[in-house]
N, C-alpha and C. Protein backbone atom coordinates (compact mmCIF):
# COMPACT_ATOMS: atom_id res chain seq x y z
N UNK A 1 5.06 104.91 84.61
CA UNK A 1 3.99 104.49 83.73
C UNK A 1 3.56 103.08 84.15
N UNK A 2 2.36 103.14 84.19
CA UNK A 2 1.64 101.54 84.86
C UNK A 2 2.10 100.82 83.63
N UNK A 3 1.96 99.26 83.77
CA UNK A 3 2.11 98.10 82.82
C UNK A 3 1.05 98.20 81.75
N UNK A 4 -0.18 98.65 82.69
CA UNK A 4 -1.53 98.89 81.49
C UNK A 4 -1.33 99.98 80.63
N UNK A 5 -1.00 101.18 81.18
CA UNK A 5 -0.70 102.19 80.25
C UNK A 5 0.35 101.89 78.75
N UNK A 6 1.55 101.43 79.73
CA UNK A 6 2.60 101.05 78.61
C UNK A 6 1.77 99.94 77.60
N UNK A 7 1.25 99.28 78.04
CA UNK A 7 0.95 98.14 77.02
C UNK A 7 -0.30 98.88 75.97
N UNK A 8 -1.12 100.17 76.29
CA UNK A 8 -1.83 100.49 75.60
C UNK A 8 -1.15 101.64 74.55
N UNK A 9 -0.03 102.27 75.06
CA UNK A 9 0.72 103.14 74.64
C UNK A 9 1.28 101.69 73.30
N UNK A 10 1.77 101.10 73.53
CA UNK A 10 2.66 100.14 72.47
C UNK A 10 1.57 99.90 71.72
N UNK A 11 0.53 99.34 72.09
CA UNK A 11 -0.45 99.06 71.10
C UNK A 11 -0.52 100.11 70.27
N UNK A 12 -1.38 101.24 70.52
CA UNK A 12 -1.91 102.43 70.02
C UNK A 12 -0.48 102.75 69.35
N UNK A 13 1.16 102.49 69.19
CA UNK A 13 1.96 102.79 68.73
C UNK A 13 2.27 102.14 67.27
N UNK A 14 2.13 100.53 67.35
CA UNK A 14 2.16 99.87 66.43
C UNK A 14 0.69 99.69 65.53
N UNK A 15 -0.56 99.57 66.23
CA UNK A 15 -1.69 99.66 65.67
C UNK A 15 -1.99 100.75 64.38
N UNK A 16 -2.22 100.09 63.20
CA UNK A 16 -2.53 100.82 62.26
C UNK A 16 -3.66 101.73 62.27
N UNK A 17 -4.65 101.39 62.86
CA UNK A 17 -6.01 101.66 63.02
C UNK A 17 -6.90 101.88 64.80
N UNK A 18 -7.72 102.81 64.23
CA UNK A 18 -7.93 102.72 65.92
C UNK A 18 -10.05 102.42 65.85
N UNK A 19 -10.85 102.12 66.49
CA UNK A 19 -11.46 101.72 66.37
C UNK A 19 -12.31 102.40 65.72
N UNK A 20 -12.64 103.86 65.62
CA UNK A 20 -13.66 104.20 64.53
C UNK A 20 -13.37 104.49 63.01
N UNK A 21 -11.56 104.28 63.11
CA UNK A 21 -11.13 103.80 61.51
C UNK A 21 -11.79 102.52 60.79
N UNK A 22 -11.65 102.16 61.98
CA UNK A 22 -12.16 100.60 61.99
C UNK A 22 -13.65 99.92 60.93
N UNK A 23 -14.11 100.92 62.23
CA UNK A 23 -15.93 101.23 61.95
C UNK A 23 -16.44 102.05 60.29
N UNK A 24 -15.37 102.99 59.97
CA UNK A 24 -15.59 103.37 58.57
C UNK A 24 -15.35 102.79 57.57
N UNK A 25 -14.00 101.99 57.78
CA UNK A 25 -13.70 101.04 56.75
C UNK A 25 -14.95 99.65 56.56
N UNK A 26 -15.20 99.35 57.67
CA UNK A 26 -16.10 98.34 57.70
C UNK A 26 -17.89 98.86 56.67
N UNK A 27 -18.35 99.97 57.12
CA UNK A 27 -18.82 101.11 56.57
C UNK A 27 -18.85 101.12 55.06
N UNK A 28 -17.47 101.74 54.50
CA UNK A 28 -17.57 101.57 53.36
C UNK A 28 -17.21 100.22 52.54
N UNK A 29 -16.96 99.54 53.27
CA UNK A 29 -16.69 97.97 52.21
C UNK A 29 -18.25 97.60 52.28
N UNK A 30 -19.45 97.98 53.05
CA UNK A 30 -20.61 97.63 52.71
C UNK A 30 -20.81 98.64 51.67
N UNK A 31 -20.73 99.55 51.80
CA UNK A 31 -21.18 100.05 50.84
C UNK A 31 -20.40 101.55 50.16
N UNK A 32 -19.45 101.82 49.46
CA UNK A 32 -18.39 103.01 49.49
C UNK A 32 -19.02 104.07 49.22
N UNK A 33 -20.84 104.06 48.38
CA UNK A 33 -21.45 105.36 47.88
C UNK A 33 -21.69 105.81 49.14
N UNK A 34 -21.79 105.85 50.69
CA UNK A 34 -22.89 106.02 51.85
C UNK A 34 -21.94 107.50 51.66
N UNK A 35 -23.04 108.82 52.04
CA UNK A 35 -23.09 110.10 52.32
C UNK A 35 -21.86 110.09 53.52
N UNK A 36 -21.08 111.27 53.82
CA UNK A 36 -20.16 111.11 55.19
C UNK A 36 -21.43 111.63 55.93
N UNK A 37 -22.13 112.08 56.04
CA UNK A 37 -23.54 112.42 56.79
C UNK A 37 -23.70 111.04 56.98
N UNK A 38 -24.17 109.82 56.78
CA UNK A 38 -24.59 109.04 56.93
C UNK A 38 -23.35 108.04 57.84
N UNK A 39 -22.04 107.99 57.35
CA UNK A 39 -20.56 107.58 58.15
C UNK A 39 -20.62 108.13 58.90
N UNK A 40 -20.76 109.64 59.10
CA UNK A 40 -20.67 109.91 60.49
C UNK A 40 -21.12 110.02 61.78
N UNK A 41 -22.98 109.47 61.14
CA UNK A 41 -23.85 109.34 61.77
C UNK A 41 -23.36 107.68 62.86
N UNK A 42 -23.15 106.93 61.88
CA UNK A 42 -23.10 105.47 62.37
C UNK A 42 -21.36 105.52 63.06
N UNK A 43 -20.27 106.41 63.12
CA UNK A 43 -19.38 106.59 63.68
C UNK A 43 -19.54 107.52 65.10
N UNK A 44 -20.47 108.46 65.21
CA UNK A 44 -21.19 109.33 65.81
C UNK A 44 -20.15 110.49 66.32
N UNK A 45 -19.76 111.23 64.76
CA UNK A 45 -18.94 111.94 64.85
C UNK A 45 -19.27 113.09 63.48
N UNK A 46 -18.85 113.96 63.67
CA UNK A 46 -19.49 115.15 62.73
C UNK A 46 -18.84 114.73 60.94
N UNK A 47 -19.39 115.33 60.55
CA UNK A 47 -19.17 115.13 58.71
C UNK A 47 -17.51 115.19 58.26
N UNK A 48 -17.15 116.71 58.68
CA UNK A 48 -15.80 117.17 58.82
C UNK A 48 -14.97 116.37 59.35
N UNK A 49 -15.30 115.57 60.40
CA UNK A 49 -14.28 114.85 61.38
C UNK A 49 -14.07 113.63 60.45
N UNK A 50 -15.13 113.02 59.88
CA UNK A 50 -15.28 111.94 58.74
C UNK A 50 -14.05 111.86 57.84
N UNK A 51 -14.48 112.96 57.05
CA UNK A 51 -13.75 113.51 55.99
C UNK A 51 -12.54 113.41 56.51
N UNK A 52 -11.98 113.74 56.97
CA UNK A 52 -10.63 114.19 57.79
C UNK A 52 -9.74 112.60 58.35
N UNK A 53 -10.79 111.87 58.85
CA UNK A 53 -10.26 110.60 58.96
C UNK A 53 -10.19 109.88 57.61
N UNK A 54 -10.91 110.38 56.55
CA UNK A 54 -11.06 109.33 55.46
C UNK A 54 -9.76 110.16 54.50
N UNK A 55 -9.56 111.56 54.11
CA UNK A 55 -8.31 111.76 54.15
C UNK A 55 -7.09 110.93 54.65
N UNK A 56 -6.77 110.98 56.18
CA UNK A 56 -5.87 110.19 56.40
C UNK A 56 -5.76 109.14 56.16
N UNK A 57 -6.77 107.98 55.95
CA UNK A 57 -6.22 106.69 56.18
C UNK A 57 -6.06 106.59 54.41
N UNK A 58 -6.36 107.64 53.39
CA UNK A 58 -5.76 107.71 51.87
C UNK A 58 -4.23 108.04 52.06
N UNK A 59 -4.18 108.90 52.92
CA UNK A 59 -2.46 109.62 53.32
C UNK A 59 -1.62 108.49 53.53
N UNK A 60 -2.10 107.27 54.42
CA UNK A 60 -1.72 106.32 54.63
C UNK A 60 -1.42 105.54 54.52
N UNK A 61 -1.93 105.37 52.95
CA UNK A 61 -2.42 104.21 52.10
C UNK A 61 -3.76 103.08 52.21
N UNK A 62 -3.64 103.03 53.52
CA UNK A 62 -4.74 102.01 54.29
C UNK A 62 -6.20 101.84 53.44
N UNK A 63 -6.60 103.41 52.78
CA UNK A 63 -7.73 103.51 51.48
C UNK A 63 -7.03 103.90 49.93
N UNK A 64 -7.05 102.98 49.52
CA UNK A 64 -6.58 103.39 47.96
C UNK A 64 -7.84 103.96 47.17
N UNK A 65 -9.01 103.53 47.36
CA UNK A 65 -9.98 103.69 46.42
C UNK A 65 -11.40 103.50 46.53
N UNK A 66 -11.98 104.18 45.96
CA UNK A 66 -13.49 104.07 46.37
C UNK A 66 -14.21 103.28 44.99
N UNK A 67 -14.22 101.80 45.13
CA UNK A 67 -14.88 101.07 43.76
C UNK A 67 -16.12 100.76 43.82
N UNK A 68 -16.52 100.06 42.88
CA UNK A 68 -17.79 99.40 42.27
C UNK A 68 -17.51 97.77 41.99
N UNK A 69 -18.45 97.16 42.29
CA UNK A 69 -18.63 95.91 42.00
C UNK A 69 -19.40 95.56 40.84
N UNK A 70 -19.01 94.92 39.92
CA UNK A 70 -19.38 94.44 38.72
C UNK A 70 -19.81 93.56 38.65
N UNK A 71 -21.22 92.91 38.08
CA UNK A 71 -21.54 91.35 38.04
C UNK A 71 -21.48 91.09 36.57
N UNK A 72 -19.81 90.57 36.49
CA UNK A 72 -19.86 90.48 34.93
C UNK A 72 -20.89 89.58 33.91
N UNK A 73 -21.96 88.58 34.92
CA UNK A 73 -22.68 88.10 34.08
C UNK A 73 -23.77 89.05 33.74
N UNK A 74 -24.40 89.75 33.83
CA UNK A 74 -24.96 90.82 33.41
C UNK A 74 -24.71 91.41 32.56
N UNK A 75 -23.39 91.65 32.17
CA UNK A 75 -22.53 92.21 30.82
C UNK A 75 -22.90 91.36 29.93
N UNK A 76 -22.86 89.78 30.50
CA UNK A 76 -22.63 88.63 29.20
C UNK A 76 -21.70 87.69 29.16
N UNK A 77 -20.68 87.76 30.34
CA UNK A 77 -19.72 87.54 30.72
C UNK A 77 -20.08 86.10 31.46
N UNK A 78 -20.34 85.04 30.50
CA UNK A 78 -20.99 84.02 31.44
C UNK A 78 -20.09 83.05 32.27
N UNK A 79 -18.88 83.13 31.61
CA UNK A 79 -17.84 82.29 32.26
C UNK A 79 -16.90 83.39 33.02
N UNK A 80 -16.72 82.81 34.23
CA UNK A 80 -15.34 83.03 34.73
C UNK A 80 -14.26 81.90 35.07
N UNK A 81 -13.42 82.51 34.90
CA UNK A 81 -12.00 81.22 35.39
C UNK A 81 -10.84 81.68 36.21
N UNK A 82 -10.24 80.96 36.67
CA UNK A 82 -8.69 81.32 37.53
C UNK A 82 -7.73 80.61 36.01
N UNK A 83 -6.31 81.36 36.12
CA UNK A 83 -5.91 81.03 34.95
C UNK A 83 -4.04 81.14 35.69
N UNK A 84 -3.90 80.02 35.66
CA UNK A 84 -2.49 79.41 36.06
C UNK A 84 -1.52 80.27 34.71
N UNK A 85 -0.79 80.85 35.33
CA UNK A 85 0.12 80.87 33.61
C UNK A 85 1.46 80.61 33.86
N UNK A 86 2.03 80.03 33.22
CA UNK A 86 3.71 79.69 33.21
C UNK A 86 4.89 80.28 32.25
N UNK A 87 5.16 81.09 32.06
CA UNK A 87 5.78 81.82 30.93
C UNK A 87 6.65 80.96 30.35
N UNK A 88 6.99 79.97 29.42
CA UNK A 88 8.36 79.58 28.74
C UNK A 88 9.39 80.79 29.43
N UNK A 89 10.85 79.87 29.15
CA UNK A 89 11.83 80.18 29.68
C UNK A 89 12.10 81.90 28.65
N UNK A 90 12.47 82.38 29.27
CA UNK A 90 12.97 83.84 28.75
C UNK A 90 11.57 84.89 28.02
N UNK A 91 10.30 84.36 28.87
CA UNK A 91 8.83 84.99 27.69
C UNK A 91 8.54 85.61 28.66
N UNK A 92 9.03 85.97 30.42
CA UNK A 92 8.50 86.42 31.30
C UNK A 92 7.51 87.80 30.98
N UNK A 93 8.51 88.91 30.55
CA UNK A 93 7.89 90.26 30.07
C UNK A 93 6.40 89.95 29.51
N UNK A 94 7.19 89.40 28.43
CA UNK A 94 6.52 89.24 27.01
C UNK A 94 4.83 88.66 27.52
N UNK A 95 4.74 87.56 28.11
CA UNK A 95 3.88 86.87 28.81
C UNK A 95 3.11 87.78 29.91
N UNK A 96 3.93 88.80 30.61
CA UNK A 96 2.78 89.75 31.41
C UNK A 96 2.49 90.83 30.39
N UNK A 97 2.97 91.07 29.72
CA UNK A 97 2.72 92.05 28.52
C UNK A 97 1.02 91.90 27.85
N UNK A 98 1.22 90.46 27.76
CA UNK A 98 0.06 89.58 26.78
C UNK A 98 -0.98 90.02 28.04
N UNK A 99 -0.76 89.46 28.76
CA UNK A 99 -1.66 89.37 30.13
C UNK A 99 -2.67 90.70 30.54
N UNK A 100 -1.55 92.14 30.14
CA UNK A 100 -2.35 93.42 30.57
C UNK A 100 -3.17 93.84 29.38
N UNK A 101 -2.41 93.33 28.39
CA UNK A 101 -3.02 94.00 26.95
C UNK A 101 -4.55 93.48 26.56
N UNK A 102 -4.70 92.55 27.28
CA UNK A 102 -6.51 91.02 27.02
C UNK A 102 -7.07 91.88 27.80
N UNK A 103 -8.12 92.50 27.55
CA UNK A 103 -9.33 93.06 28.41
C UNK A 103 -10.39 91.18 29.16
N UNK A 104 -9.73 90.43 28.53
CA UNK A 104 -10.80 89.39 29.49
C UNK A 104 -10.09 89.19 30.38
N UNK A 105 -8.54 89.34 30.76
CA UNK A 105 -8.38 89.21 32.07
C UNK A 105 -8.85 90.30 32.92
N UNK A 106 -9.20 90.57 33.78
CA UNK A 106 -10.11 91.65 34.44
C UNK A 106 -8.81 91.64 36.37
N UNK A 107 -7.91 90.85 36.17
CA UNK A 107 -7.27 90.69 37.65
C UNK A 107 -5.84 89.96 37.48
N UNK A 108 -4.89 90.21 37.83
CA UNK A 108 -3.48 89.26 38.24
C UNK A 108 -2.70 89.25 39.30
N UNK A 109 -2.62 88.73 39.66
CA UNK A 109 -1.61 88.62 40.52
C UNK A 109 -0.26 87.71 40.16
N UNK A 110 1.07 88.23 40.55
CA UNK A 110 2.39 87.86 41.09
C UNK A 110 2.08 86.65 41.78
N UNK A 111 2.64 85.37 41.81
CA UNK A 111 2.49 84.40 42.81
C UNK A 111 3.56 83.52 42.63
N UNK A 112 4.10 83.05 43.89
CA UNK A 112 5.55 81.99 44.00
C UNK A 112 4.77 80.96 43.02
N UNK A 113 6.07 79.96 43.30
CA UNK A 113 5.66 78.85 42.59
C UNK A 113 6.20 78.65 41.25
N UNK A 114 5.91 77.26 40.79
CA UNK A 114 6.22 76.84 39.55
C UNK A 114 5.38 78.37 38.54
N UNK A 115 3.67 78.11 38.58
CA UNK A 115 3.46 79.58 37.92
C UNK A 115 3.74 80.95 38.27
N UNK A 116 4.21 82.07 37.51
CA UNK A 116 4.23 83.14 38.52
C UNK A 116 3.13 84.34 38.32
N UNK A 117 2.06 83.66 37.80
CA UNK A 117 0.82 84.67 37.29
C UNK A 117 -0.53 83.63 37.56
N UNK A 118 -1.17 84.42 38.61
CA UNK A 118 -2.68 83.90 38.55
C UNK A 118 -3.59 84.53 38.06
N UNK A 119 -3.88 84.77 37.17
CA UNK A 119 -5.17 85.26 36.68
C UNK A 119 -6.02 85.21 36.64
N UNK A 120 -7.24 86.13 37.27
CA UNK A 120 -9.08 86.03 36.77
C UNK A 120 -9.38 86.11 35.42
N UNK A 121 -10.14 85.67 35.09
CA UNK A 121 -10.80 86.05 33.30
C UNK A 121 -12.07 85.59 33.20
N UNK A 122 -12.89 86.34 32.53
CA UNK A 122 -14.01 86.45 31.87
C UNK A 122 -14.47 86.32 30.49
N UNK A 123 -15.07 85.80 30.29
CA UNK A 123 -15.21 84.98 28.82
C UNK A 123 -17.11 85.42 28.72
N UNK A 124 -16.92 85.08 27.34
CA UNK A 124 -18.57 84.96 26.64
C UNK A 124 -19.01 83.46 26.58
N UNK A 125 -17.95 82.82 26.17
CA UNK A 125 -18.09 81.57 25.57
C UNK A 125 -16.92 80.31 25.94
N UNK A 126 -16.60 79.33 26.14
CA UNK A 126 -15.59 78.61 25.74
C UNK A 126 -14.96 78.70 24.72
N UNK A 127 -15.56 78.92 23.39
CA UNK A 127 -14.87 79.26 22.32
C UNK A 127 -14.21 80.63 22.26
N UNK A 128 -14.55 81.41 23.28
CA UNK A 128 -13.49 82.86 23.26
C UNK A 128 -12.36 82.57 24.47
N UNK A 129 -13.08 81.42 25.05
CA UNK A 129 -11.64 81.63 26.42
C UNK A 129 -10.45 80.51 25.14
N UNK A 130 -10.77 79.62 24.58
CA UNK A 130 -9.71 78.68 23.94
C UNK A 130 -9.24 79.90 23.05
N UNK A 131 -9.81 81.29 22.09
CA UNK A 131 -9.17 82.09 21.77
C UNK A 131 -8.36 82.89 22.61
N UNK A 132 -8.27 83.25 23.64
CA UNK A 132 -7.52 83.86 24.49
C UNK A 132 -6.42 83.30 24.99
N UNK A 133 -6.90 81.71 25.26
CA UNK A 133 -5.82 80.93 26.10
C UNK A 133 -5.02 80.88 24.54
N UNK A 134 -5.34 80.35 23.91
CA UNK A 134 -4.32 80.01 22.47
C UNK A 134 -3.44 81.33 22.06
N UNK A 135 -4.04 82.82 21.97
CA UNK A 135 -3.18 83.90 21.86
C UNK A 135 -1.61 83.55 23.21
N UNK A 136 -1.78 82.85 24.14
CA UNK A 136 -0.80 83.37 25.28
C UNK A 136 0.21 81.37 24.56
N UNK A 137 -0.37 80.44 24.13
CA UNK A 137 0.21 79.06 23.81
C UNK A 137 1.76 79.02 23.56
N UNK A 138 1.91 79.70 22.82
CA UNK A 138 3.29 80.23 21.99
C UNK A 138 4.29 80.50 23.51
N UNK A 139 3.90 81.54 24.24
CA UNK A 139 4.73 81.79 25.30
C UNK A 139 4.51 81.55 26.73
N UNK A 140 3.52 80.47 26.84
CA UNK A 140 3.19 80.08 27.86
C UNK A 140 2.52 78.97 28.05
N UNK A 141 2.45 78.32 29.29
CA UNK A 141 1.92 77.41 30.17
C UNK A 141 0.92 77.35 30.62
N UNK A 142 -0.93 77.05 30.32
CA UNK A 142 -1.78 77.39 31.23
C UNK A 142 -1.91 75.78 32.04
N UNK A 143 -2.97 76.52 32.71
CA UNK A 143 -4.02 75.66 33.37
C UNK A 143 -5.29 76.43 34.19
N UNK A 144 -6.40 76.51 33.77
CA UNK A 144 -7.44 76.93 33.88
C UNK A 144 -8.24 76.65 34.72
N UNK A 145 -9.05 76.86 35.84
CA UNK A 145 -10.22 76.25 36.53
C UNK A 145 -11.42 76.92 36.28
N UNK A 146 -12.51 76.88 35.88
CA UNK A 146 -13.56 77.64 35.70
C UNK A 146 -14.36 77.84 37.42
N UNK A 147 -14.42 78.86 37.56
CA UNK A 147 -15.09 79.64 38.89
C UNK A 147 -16.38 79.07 38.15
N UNK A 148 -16.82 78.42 39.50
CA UNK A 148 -18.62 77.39 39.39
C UNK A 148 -19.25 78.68 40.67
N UNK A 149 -18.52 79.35 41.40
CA UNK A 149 -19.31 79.82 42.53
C UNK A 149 -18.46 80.91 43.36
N UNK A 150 -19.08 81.82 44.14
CA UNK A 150 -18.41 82.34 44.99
C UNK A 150 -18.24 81.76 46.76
N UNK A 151 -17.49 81.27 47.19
CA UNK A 151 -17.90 81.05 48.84
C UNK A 151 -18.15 82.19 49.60
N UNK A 152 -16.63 83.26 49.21
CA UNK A 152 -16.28 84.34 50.07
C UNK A 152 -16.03 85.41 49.10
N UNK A 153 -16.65 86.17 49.00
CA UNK A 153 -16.59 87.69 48.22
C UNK A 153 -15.52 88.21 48.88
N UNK A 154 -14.78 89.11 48.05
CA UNK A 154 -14.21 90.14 48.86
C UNK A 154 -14.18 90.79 50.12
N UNK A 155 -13.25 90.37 50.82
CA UNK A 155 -13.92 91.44 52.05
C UNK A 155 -12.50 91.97 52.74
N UNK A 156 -12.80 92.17 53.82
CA UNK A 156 -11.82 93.40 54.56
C UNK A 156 -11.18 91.97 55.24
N UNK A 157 -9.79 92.39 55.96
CA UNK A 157 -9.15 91.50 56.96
C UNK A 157 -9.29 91.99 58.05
N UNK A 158 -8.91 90.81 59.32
CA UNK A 158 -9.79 91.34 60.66
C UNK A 158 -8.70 92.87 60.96
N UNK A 159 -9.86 93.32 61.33
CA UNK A 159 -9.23 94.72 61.98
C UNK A 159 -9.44 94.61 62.80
């Protein structure tokens, strides 16, 4: 086996993705409604074959889901914030409990650190986020930043 071969064999071994996985994922993070008629057009590969790759990379995990983007100010939702939380000693549960049960948090994440919850949230008002933050006071620690802007939307990592 040549050096080139082996080194493309290792690649293609460890590589999660191969380039017209690539090209679909990229595909649907513009846009997840597009027809597989239309994916397979811009992959230049038949409908079936589409399908079949978009199967696997669900098999795979690599696609969990086909979403929608929400512009919660449109709802009414005029504030957003990042929301530091710190659970008091022994409120851990109790404190992510609070966290899933608030429909204004809309996102969390697990994170090292002194806090171990970052949270998105969406508010109407200041006077509903100080009601929200005050429901969690008792068993927790905030600190709040209000989102003024987006730089970087969501997007894919390099593939």
């Amino acid at each position: 086996m040549s050096k080139e071969s082996a080194t493309h064999y290792l690649r293609s071994e460890t590589s999660l993705l191969d380039a017209t996985d690539a090209r679909l994922l990229e595909a649907l993070c513009q846009d997840a409604r597009q027809p597989l008629a239309e994916l397979a057009r811009l992959v230049g590969m038949s409908a079936p074959s589409v399908a079949e790759r978009l199967r696997r990379l669900e098999d795979r995990g690599i696609l969990r889901a086909f979403t929608v983007e929400i512009d919660t100010r449109a709802l009414g939702y005029q504030i957003r914030a990042m929301v530091r939380i710190r659970p008091l000693p022994g409120k851990l549960h109790l404190v992510e409990k609070l966290i899933t049960e608030r429909p204004e948090f809309i996102e969390c994440d697990k994170i090292t650190g002194d806090d171990p919850f970052l949270a998105r949230m969406v508010v109407r008002s200041i006077e509903e986020m100080d009601e929200v933050l005050e429901a969690l006071s008792h068993h927790a620690v905030t600190s709040t930043a209000v989102i003024k802007g987006t730089s970087v939307k969501r997007r894919l990592p390099p593939l």
